[in-house]
C-alpha atoms as a PDB file:
ATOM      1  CA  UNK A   1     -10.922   5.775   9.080  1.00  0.00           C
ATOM      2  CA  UNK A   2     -13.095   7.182   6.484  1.00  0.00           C
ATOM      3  CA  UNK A   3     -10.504   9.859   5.320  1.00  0.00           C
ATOM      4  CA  UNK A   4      -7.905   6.188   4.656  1.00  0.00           C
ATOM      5  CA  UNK A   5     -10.965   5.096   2.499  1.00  0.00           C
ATOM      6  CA  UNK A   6     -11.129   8.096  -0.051  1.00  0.00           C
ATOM      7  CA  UNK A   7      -7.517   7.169  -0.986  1.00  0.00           C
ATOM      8  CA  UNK A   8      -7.935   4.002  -2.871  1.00  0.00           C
ATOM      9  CA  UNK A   9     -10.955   5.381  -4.321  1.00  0.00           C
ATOM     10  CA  UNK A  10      -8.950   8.282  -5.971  1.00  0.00           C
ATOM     11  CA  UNK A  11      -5.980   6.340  -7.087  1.00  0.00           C
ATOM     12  CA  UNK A  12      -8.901   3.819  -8.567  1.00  0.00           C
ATOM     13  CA  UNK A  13     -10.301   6.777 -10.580  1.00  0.00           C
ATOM     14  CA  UNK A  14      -6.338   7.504 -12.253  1.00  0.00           C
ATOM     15  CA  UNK A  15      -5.314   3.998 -12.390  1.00  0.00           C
ATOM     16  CA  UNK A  16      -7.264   0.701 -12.702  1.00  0.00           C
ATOM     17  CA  UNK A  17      -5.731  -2.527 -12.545  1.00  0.00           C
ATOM     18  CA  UNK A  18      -5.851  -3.665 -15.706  1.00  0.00           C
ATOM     19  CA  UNK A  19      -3.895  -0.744 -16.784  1.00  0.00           C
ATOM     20  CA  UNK A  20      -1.410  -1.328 -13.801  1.00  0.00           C
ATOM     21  CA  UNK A  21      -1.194  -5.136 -14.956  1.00  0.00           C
ATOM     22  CA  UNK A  22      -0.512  -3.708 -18.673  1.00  0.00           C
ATOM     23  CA  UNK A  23       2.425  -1.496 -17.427  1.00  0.00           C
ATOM     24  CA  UNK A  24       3.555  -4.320 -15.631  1.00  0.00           C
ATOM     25  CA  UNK A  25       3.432  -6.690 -18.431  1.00  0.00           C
ATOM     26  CA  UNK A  26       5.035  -4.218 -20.514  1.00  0.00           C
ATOM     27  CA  UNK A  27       8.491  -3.969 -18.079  1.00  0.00           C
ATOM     28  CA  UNK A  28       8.484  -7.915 -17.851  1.00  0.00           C
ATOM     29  CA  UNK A  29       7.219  -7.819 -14.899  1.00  0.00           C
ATOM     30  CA  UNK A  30       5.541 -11.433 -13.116  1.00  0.00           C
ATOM     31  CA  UNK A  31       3.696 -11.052 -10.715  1.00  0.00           C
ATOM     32  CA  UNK A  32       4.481 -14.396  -7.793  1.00  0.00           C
ATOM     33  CA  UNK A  33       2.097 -13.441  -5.310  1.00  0.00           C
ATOM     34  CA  UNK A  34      -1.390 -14.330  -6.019  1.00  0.00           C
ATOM     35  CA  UNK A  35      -3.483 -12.222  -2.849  1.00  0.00           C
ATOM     36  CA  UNK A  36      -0.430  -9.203  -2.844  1.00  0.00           C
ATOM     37  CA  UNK A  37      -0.422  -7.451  -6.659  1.00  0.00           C
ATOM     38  CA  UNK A  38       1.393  -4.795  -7.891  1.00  0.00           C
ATOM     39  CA  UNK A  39      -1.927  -2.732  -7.451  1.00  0.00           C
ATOM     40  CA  UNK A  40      -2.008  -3.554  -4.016  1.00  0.00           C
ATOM     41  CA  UNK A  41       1.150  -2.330  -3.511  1.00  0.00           C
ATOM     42  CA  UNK A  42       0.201   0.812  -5.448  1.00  0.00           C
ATOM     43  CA  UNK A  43      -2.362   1.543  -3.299  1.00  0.00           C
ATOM     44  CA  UNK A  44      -0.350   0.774   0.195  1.00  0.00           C
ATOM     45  CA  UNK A  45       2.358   3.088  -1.083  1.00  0.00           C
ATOM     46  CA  UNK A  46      -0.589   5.470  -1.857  1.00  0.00           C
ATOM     47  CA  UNK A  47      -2.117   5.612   1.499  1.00  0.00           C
ATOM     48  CA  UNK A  48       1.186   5.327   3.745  1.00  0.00           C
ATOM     49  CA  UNK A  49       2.494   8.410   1.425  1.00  0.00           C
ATOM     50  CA  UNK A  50      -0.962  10.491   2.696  1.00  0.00           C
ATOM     51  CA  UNK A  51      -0.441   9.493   6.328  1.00  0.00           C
ATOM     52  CA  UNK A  52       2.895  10.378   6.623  1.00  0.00           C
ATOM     53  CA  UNK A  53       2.947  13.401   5.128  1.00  0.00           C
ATOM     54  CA  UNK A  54      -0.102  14.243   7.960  1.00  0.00           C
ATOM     55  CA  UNK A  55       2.380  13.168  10.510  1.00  0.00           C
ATOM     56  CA  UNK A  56       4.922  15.921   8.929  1.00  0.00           C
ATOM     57  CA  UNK A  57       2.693  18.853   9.558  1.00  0.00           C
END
């Protein structure tokens, strides 16, 4: 569990959200989904990336 942890905290340290929300603002993007942001997404895509390429090896 830990090593799922460090991910977030890594793509926090190159991207925070307000400069996630500023690209998306910037491509028109609205966000409709009040709990589920784009930088929730981010990070999801982040972390399942990680794992699968683990599950490659």
């Amino acid at each position: 569990m830990k090593k799922s942890i460090t991910i977030p905290s890594i793509l926090q340290s190159l991207l925070t959200p307000e400069e996630v929300a500023l690209v998306v603002q910037a491509v028109g993007y609205v966000d409709t989904v009040r709990k589920f942001t784009v930088y929730h997404l981010l990070q999801y895509w982040c972390a399942e990336a990680s794992e699968e390429s683990k599950k490659l090896r």
